[in-house]
C-alpha atoms as a PDB file:
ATOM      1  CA  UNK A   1       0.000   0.000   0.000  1.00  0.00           C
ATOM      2  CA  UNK A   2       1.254   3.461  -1.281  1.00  0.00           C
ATOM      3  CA  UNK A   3       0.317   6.071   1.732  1.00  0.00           C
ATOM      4  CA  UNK A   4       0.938  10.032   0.994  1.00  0.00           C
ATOM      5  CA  UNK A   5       2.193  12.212   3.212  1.00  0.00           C
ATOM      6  CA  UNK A   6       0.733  15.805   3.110  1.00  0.00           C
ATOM      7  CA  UNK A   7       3.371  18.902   2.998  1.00  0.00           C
ATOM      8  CA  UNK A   8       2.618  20.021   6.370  1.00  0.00           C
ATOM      9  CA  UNK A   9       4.215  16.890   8.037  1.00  0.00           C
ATOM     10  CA  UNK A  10       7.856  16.114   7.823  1.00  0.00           C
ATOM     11  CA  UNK A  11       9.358  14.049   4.971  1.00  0.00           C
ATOM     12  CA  UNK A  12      11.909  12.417   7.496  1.00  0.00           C
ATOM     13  CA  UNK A  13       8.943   9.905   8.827  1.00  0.00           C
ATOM     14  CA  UNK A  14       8.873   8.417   6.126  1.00  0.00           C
ATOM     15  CA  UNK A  15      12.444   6.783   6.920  1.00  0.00           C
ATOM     16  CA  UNK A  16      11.301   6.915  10.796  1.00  0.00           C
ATOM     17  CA  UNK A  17       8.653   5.017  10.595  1.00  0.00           C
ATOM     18  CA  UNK A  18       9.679   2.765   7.711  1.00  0.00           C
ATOM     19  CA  UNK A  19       9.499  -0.159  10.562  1.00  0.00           C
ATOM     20  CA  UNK A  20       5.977  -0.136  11.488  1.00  0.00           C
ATOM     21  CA  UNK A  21       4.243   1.844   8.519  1.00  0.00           C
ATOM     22  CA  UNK A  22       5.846   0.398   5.273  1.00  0.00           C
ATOM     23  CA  UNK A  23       4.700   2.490   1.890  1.00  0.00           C
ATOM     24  CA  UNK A  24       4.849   5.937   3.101  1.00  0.00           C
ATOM     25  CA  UNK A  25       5.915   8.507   0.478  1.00  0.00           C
ATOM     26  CA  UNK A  26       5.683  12.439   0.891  1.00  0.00           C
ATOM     27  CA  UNK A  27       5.005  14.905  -1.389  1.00  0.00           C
ATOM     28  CA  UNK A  28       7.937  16.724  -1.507  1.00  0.00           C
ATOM     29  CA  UNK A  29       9.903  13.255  -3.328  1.00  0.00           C
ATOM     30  CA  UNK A  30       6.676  13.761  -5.997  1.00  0.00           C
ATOM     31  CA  UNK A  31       7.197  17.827  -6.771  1.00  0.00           C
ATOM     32  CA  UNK A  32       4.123  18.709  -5.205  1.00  0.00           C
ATOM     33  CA  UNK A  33       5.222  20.878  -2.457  1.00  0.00           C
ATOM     34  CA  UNK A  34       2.640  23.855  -2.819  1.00  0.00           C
ATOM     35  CA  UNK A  35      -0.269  22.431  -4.907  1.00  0.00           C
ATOM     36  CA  UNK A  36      -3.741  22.677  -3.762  1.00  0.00           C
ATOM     37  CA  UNK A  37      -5.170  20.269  -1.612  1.00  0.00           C
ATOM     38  CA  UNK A  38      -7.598  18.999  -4.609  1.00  0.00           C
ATOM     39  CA  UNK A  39      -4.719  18.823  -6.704  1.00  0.00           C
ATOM     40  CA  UNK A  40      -3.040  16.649  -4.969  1.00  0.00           C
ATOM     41  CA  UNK A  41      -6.267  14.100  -3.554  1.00  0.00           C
ATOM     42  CA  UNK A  42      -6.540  13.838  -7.397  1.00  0.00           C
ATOM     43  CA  UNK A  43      -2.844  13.117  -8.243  1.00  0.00           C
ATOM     44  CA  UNK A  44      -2.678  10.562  -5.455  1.00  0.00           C
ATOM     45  CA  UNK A  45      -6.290   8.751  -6.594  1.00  0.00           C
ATOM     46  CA  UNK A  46      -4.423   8.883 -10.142  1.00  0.00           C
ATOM     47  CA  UNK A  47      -1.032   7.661  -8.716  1.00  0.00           C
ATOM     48  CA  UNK A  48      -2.740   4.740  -6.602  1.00  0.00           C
ATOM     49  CA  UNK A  49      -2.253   6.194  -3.250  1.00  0.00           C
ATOM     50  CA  UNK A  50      -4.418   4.044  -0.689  1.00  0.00           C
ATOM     51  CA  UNK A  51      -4.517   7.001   1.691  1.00  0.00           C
ATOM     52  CA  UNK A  52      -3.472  10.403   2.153  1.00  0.00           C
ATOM     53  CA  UNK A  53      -1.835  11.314   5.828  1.00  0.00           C
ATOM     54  CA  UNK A  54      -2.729  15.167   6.708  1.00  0.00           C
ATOM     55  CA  UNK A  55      -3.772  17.725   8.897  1.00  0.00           C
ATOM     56  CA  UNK A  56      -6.258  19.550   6.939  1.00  0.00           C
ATOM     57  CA  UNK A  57      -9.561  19.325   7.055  1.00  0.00           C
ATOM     58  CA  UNK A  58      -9.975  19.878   3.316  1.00  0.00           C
ATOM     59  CA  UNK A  59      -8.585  16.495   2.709  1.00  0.00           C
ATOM     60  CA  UNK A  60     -11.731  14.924   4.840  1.00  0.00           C
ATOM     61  CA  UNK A  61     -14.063  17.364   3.031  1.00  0.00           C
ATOM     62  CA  UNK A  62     -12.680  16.109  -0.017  1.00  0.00           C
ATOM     63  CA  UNK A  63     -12.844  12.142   0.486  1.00  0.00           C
ATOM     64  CA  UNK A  64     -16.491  13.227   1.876  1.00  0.00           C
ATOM     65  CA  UNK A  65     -17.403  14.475  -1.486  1.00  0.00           C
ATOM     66  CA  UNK A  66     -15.457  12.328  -3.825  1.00  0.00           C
ATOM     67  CA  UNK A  67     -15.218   9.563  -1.956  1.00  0.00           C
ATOM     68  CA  UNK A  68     -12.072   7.093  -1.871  1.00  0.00           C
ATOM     69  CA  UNK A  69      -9.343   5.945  -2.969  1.00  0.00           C
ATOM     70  CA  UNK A  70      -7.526   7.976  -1.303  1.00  0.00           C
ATOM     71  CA  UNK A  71      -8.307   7.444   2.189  1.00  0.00           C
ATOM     72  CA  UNK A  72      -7.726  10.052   4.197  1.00  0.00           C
ATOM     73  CA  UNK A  73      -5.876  10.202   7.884  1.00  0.00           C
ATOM     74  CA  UNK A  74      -6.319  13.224   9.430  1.00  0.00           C
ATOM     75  CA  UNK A  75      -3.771  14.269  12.410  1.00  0.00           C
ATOM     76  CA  UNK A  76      -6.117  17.002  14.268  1.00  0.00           C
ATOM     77  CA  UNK A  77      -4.646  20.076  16.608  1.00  0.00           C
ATOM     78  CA  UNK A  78      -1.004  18.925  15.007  1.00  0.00           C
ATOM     79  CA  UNK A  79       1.128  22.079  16.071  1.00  0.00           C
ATOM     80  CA  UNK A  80       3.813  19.389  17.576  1.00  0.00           C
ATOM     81  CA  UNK A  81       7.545  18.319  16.678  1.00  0.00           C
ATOM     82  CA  UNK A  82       8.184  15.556  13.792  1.00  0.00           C
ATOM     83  CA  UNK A  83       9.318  13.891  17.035  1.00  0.00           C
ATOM     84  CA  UNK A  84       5.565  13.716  18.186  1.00  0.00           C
ATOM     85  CA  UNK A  85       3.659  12.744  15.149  1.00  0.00           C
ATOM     86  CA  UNK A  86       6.233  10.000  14.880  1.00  0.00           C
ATOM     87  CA  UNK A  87       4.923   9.299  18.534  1.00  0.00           C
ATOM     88  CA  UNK A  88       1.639   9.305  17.277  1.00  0.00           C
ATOM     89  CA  UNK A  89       1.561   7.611  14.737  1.00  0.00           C
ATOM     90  CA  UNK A  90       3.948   4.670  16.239  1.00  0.00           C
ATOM     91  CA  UNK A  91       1.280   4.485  18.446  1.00  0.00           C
ATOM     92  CA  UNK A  92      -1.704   4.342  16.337  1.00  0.00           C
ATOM     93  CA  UNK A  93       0.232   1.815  13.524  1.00  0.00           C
ATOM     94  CA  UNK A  94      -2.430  -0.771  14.076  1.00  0.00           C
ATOM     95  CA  UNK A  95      -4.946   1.275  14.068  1.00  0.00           C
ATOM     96  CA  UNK A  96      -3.825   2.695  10.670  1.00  0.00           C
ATOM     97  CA  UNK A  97      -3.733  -0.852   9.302  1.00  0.00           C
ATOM     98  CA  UNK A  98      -7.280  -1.957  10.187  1.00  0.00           C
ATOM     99  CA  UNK A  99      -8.241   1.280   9.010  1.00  0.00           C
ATOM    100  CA  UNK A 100      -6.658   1.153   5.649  1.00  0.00           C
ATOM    101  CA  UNK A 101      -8.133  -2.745   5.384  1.00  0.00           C
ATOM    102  CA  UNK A 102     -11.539  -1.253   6.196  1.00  0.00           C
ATOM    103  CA  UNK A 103     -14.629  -0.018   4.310  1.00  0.00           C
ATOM    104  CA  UNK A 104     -14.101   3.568   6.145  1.00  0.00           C
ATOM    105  CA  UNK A 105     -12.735   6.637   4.567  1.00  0.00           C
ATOM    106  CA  UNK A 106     -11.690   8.687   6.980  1.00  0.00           C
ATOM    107  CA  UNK A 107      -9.667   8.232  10.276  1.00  0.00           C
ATOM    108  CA  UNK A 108      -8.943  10.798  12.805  1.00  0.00           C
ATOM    109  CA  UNK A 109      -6.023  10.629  14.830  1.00  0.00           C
ATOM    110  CA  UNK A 110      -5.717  12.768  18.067  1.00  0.00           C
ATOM    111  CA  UNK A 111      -3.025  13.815  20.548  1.00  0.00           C
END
């Protein structure tokens, strides 16, 4: 499974959490570091993304409308360090898989 990272989380978890969330990718390897948030739920649906990791809302808005693929995981109130969305998301890794094996479109993770 091919899982997006949005621009406003840091490209290093994708080596960070290589152990525990295999397939993570971020935009800023794909050149897309600035596009809209449509943009970029459409170049990931294209590009065979199974889910998109953000914190914006418009990403849930748009997998509400559109529907999936991509999924959507939404980090909410994520003002933190890498250090503790790595945390998180550690955390939350099986979770993330039953999510992504799921029906469901959206998850919501919280601090």
């Amino acid at each position: 499974m091919r899982i997006l990272l949005d621009q406003n989380l840091s490209p290093k978890l994708v080596r960070q959490l290589a152990d525990v969330i295999p397939g993570l990718e971020t935009v800023y390897e794909h050149d897309l570091v600035g596009a809209s948030d449509p943009f970029i739920f459409d170049w990931a649906r294209k590009a065979d993304f199974t889910a998109v990791i953000s914190t914006d809302l418009d990403f849930v808005n748009l997998v509400e409308r559109l529907g999936p693929p991509p999924k959507v995981i939404r980090i909410e109130r994520c003002d933190f360090a890498a250090r503790v969305i790595e945390q998180l998301l550690r955390r939350e890794a099986l979770r993330i898989q039953g999510f992504l094996e799921s029906g469901r479109s959206v998850l919501l993770l919280k601090l």
